[in-house]
C-alpha atoms as a PDB file:
ATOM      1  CA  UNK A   1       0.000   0.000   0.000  1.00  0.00           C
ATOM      2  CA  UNK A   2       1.358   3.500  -0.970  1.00  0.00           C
ATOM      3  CA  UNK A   3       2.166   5.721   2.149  1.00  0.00           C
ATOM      4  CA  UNK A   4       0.330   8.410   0.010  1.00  0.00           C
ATOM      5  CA  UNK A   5      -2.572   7.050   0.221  1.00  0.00           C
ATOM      6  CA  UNK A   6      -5.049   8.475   3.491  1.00  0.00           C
ATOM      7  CA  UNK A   7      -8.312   7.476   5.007  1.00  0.00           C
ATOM      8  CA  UNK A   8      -9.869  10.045   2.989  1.00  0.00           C
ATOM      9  CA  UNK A   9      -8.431   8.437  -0.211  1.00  0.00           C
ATOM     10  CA  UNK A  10      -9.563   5.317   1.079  1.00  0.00           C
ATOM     11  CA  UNK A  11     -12.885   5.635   1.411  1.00  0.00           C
ATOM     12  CA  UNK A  12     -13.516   7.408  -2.100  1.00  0.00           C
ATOM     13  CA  UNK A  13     -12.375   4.811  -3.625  1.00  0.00           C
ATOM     14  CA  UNK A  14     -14.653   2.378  -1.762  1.00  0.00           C
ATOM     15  CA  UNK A  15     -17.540   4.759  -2.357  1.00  0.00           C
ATOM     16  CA  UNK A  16     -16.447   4.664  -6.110  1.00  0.00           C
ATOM     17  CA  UNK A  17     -16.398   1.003  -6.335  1.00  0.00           C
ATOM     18  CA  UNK A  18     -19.822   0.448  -4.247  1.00  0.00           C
ATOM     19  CA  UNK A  19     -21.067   3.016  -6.656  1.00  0.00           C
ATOM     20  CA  UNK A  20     -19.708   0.603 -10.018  1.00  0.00           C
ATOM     21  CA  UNK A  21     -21.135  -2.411  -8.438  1.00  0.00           C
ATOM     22  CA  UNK A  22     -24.428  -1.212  -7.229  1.00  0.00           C
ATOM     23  CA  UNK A  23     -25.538   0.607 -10.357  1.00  0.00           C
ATOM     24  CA  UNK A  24     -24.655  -2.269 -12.433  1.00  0.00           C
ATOM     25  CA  UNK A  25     -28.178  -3.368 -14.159  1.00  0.00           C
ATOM     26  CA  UNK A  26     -26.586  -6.892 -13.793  1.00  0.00           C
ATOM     27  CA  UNK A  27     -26.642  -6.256  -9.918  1.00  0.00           C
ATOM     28  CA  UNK A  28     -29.718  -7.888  -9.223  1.00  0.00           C
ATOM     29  CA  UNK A  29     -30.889  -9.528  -6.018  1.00  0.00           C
ATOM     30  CA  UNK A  30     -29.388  -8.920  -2.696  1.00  0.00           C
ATOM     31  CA  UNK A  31     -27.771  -5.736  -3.203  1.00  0.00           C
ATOM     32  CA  UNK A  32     -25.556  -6.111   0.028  1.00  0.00           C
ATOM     33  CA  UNK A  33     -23.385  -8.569  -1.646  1.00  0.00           C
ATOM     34  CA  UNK A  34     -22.158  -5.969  -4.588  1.00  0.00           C
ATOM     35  CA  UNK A  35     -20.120  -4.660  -1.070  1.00  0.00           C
ATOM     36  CA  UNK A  36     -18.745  -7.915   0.282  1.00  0.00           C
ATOM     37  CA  UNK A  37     -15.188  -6.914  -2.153  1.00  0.00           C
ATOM     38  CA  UNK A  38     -15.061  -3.341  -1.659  1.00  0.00           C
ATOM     39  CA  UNK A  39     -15.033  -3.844   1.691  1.00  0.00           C
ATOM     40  CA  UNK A  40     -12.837  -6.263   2.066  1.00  0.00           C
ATOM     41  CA  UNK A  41     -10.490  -3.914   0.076  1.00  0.00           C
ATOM     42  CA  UNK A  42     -11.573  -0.887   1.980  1.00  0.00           C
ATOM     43  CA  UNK A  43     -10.802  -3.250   5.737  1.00  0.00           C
ATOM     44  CA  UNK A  44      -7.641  -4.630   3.909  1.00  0.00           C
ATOM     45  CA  UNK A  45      -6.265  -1.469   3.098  1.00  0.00           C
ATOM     46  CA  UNK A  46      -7.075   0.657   6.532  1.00  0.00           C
ATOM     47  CA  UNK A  47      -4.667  -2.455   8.086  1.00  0.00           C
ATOM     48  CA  UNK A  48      -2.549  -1.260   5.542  1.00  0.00           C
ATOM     49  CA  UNK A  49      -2.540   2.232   6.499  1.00  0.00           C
ATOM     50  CA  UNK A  50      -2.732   1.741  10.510  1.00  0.00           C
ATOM     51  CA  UNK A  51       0.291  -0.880  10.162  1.00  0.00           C
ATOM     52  CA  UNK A  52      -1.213  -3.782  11.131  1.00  0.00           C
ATOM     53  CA  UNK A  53      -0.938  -6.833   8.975  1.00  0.00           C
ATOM     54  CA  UNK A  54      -3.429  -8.509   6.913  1.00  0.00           C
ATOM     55  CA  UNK A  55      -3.016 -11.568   9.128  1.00  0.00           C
ATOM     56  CA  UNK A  56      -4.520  -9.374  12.185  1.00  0.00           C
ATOM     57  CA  UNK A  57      -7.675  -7.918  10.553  1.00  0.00           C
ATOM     58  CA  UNK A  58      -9.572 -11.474   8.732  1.00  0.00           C
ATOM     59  CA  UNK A  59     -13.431 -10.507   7.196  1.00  0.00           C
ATOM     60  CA  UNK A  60     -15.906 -13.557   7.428  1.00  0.00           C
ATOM     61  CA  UNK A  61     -18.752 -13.851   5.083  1.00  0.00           C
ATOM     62  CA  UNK A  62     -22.261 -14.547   6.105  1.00  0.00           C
ATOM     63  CA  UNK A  63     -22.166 -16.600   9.052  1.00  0.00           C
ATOM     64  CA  UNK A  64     -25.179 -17.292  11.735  1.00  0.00           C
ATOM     65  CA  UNK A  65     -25.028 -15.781  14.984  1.00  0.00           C
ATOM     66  CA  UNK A  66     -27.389 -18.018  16.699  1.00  0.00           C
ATOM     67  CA  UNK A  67     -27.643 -16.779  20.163  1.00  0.00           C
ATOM     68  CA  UNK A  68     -28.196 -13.235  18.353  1.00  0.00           C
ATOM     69  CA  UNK A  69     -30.925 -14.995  15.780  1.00  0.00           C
ATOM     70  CA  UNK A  70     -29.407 -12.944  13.286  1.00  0.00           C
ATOM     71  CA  UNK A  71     -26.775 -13.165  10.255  1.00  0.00           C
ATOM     72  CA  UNK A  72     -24.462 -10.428   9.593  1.00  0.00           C
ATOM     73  CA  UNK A  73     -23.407 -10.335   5.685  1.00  0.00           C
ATOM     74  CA  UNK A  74     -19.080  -9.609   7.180  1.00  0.00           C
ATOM     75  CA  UNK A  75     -17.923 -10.136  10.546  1.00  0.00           C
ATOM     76  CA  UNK A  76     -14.403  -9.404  11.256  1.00  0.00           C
ATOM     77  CA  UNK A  77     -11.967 -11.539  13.220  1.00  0.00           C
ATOM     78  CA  UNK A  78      -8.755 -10.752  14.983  1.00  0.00           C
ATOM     79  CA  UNK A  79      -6.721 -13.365  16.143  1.00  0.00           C
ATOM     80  CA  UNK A  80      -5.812 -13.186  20.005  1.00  0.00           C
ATOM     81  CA  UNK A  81      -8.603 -10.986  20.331  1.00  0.00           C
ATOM     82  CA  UNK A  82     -11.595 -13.194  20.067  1.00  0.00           C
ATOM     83  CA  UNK A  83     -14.118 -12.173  17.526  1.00  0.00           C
END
């Protein structure tokens, strides 16, 4: 990742590619998927920029929180950190 690069930076280009994705007419469906890979690039690349390593910051897709009867579309896990 470029040390020119800045949160600001950052997020434009995730709104940019949410943008692409979610005004595709092939989008169709469940539109919260189109953000599943901007935002693991977005998470990916504020590791970057904070120093920590990709090994540290880990996105999950959908998985079923039981005891919460819900199912987030990302969860994030650190390791030696719990979840």
């Amino acid at each position: 990742m470029s040390k020119d690069l800045n949160l600001a930076a950052l997020v434009s280009a995730f709104g940019a590619a949410t943008k692409r994705k979610l005004s595709n007419k092939a989008a169709t469906g469940a539109p919260e998927d189109q953000l599943r890979a901007p935002l693991e690039v977005l998470v990916y690349a504020l590791a970057d920029l904070t120093g920590l390593t990709r090994g540290h910051v880990t996105l999950v897709g959908e998985t079923t929180l039981a005891h919460l009867a819900t199912r987030p579309s990302s969860r994030r896990h650190q390791p030696n950190y719990g979840t």
